[in-house]
Protein backbone atom coordinates (compact mmCIF):
# COMPACT_ATOMS: atom_id res chain seq x y z
CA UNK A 1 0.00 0.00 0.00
CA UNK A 2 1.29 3.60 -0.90
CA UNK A 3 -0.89 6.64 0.65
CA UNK A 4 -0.31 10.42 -0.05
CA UNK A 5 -0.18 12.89 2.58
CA UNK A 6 -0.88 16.47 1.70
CA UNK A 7 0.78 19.44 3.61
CA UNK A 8 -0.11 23.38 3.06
CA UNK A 9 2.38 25.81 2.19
CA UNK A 10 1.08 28.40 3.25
CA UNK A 11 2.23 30.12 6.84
CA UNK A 12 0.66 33.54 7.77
CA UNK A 13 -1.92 33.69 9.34
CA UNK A 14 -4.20 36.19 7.84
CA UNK A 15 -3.39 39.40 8.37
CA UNK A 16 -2.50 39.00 12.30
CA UNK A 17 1.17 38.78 11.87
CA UNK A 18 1.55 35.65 12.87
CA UNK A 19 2.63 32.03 11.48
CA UNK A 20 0.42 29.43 11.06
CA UNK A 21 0.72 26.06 8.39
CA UNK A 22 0.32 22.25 9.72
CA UNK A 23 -0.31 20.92 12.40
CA UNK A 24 1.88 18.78 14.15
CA UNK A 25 -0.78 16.05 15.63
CA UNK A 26 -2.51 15.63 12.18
CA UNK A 27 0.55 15.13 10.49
CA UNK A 28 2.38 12.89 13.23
CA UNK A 29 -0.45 10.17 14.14
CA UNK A 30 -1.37 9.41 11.02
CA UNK A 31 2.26 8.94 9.94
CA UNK A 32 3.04 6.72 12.34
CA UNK A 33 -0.42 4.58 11.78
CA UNK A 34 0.42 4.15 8.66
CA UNK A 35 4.33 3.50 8.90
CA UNK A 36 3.05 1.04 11.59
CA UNK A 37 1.22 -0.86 9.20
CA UNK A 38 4.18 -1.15 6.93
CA UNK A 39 2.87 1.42 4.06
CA UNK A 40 4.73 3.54 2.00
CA UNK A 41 3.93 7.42 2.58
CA UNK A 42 4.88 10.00 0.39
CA UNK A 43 4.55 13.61 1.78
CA UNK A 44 3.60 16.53 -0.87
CA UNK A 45 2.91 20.20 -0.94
CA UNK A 46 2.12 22.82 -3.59
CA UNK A 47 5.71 24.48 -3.19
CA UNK A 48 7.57 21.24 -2.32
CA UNK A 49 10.58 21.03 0.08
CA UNK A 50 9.77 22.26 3.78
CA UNK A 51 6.52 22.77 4.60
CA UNK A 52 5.52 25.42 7.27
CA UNK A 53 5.13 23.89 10.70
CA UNK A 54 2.26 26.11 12.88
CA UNK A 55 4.45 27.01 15.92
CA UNK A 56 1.48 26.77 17.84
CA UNK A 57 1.60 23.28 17.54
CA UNK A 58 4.87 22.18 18.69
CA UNK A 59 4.41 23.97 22.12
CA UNK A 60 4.31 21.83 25.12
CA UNK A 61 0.39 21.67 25.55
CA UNK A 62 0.03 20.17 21.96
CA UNK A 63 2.84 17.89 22.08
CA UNK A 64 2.34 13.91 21.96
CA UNK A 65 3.53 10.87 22.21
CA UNK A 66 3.45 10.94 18.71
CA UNK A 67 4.77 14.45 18.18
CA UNK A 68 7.73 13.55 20.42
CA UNK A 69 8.15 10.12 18.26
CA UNK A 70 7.60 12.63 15.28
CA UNK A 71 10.79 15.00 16.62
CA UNK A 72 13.10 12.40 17.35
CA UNK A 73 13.20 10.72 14.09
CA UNK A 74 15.90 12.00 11.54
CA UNK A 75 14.35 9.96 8.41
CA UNK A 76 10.69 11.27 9.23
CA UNK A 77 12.64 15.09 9.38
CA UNK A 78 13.93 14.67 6.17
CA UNK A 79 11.16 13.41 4.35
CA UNK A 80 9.21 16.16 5.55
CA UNK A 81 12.51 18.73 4.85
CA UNK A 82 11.88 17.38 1.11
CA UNK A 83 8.39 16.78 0.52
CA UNK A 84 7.45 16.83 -3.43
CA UNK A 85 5.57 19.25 -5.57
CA UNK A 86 2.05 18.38 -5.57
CA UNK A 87 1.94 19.15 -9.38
CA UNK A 88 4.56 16.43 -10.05
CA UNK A 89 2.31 13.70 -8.15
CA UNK A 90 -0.40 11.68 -9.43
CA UNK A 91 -2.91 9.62 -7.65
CA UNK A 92 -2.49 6.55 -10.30
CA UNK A 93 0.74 6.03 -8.08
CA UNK A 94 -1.51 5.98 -4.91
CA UNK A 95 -3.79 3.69 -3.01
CA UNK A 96 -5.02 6.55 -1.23
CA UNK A 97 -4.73 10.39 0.14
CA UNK A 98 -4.86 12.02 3.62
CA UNK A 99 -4.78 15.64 3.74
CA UNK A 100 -3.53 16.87 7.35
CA UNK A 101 -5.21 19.99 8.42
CA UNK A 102 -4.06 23.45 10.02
CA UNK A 103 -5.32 26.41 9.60
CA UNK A 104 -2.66 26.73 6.42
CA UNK A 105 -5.13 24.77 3.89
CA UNK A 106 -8.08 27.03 3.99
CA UNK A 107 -5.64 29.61 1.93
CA UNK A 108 -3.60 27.54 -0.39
CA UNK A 109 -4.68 23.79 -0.59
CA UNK A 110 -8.62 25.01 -0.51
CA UNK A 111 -7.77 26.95 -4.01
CA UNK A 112 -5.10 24.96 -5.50
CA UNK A 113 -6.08 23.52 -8.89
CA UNK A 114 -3.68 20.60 -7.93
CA UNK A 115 -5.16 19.83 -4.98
CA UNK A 116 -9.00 20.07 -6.31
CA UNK A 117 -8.11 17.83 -9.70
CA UNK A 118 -6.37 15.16 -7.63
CA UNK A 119 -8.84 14.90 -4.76
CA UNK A 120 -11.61 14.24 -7.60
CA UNK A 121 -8.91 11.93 -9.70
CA UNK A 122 -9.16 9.74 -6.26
CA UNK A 123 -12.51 9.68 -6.28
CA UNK A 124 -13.23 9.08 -9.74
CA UNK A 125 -10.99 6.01 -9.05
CA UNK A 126 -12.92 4.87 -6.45
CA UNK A 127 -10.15 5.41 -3.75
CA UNK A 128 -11.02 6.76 -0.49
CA UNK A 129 -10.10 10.38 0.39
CA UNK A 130 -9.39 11.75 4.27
CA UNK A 131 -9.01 15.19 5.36
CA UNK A 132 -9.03 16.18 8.96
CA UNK A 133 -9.35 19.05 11.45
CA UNK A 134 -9.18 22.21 8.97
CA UNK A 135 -8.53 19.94 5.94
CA UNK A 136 -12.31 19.25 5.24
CA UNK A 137 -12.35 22.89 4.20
CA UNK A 138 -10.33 21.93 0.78
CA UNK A 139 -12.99 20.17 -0.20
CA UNK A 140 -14.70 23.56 -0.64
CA UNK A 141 -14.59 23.57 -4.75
CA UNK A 142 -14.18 19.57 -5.08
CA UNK A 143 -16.89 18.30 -7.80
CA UNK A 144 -18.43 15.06 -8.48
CA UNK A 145 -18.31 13.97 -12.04
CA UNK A 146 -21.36 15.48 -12.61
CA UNK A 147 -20.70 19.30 -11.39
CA UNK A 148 -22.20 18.90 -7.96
CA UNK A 149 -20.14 19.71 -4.89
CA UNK A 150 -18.64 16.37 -3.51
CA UNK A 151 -20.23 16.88 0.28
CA UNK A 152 -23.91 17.91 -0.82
CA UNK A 153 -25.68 15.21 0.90
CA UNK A 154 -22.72 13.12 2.57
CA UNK A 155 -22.38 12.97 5.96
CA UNK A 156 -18.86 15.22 6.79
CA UNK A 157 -17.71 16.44 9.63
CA UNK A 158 -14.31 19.56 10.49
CA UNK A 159 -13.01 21.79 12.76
CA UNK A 160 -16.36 23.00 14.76
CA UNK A 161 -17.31 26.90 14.57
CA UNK A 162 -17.31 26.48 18.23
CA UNK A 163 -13.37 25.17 18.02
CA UNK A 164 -12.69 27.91 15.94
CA UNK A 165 -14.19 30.48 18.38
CA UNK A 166 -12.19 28.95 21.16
CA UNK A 167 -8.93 29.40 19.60
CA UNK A 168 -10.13 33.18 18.64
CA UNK A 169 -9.82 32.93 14.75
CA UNK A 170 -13.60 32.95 13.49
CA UNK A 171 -12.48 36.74 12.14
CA UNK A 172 -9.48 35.89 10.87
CA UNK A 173 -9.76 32.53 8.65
CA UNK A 174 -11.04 33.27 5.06
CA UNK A 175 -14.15 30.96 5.91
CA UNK A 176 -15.14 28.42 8.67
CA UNK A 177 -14.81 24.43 7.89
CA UNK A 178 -17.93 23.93 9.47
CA UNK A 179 -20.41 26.66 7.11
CA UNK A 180 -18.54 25.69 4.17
CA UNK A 181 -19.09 22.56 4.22
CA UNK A 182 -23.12 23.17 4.86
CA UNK A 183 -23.19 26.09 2.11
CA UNK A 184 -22.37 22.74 0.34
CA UNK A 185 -24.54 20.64 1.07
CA UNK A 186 -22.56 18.67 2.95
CA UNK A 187 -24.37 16.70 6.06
CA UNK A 188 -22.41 18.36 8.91
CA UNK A 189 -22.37 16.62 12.48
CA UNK A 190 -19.52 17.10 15.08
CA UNK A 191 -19.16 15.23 18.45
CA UNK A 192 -17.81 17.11 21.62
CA UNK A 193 -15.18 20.25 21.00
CA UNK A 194 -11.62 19.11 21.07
CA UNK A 195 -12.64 14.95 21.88
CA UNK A 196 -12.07 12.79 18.80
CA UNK A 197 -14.92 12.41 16.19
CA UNK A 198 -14.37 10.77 12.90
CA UNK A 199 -17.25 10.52 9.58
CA UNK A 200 -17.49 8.36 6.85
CA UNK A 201 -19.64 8.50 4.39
CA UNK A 202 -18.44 6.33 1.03
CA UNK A 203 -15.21 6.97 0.00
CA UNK A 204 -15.04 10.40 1.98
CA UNK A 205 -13.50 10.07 5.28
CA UNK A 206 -13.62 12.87 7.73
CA UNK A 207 -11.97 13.83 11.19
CA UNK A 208 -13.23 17.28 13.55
CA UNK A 209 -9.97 18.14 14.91
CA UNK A 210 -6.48 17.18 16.04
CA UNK A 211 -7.64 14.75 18.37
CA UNK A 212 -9.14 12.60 15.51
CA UNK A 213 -6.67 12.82 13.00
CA UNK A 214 -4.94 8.73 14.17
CA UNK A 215 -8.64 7.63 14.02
CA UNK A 216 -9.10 9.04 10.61
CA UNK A 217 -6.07 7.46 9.89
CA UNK A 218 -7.12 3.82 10.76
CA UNK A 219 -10.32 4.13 9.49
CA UNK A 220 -8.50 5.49 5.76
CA UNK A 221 -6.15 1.88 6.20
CA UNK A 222 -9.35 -0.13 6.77
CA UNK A 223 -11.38 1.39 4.05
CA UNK A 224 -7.92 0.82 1.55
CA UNK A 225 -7.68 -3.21 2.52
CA UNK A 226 -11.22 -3.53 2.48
CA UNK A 227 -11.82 -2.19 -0.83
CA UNK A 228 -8.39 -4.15 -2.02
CA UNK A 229 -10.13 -7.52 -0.41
């Protein structure tokens, strides 16, 4: 099995001065679930190389085991130092794609032709698709074959407006997961703020936050070796 993981390039955050890009959490679980399981993952962005970390994430109250396991391993650094263009991959070469979230997505990866044509190339090849935490926003623009908005009338679930209010950015994020995905159609339930919550609905997996991002991840390696079964 080979999945894709795709980061944002993208680091300021709005117009506030401040960084923002991945997260940490949603990158390092579902790494490690899937290196666990012996896969191959390939990390991409839109500008390749080093993708912008959110500082936020690495402090000491969002740190995990996993982020720690994430820090301390040279190989993981380096593949992440040296991700690929995300106009050079292609998702004939994949079983699958998980898109981390971040509040970095909802500027580039939400608009990013490359990112909108390969999320619907999965799909058109009947692979399953995850995005958590802020990631569910890229689906904002992503079609079915027949022009209608991928979420309109799936169950989804994404970072909660009430998440986003917490954390003080419902001003400063060019749109909210959560009314983006309704505006869409999209079928939009969310379990408790910050606690792990995790929708599927066909080939479209979908995680709320950080805390759901490993149990997006097993349910995207489940859906991959059923459908290979």
């Amino acid at each position: 099995m080979k999945i894709l993981m795709v980061l944002t390039s993208h680091d300021e955050l709005g117009n506030t001065g401040r960084k923002t890009g991945f997260w940490l959490e949603e990158l390092a679980a579902p790494y490690y679930a899937f290196k666990d399981a012996g896969v191959e993952v390939v990390l991409a962005s839109p500008k390749g190389g080093q993708p912008p970390l959110d500082p936020k994430s690495n402090e000491p109250s969002f740190q995990t085991e996993m982020t720690h396991r994430f820090e301390a391993d040279a190989a993981a650094k380096a593949q992440l130092a040296a991700t690929v263009k995300l106009d050079s991959v292609s998702q004939a070469d994949f079983d699958t794609v998980f898109y981390p979230g971040g509040h970095g997505p909802l500027w580039d990866l939400a608009e990013d032709q490359n990112s909108i044509a390969l999320i619907e190339a999965f799909i058109a090849a009947g692979k399953p698709v995850a995005l958590v935490c802020h990631a569910p926003g890229v689906l904002r623009h992503i079609k079915t074959a027949d022009g209608q908005p991928l979420v309109a009338g799936k169950k989804v679930t994404g970072f909660a407006n009430t998440e986003e209010e917490a954390v003080g950015l419902t001003k400063v994020v060019p749109f909210l997961v959560e009314d983006v995905l309704k505006e869409n159609g999209g079928i939009y339930s969310k379990g408790d703020d910050w606690a792990s919550y995790v929708v599927t609905d066909g080939l479209l997996i979908t995680g709320q936050n950080p805390a759901s991002s490993a149990a997006a991840a097993l349910v995207l390696l489940d859906a991959v070796n059923k459908a290979a079964a």
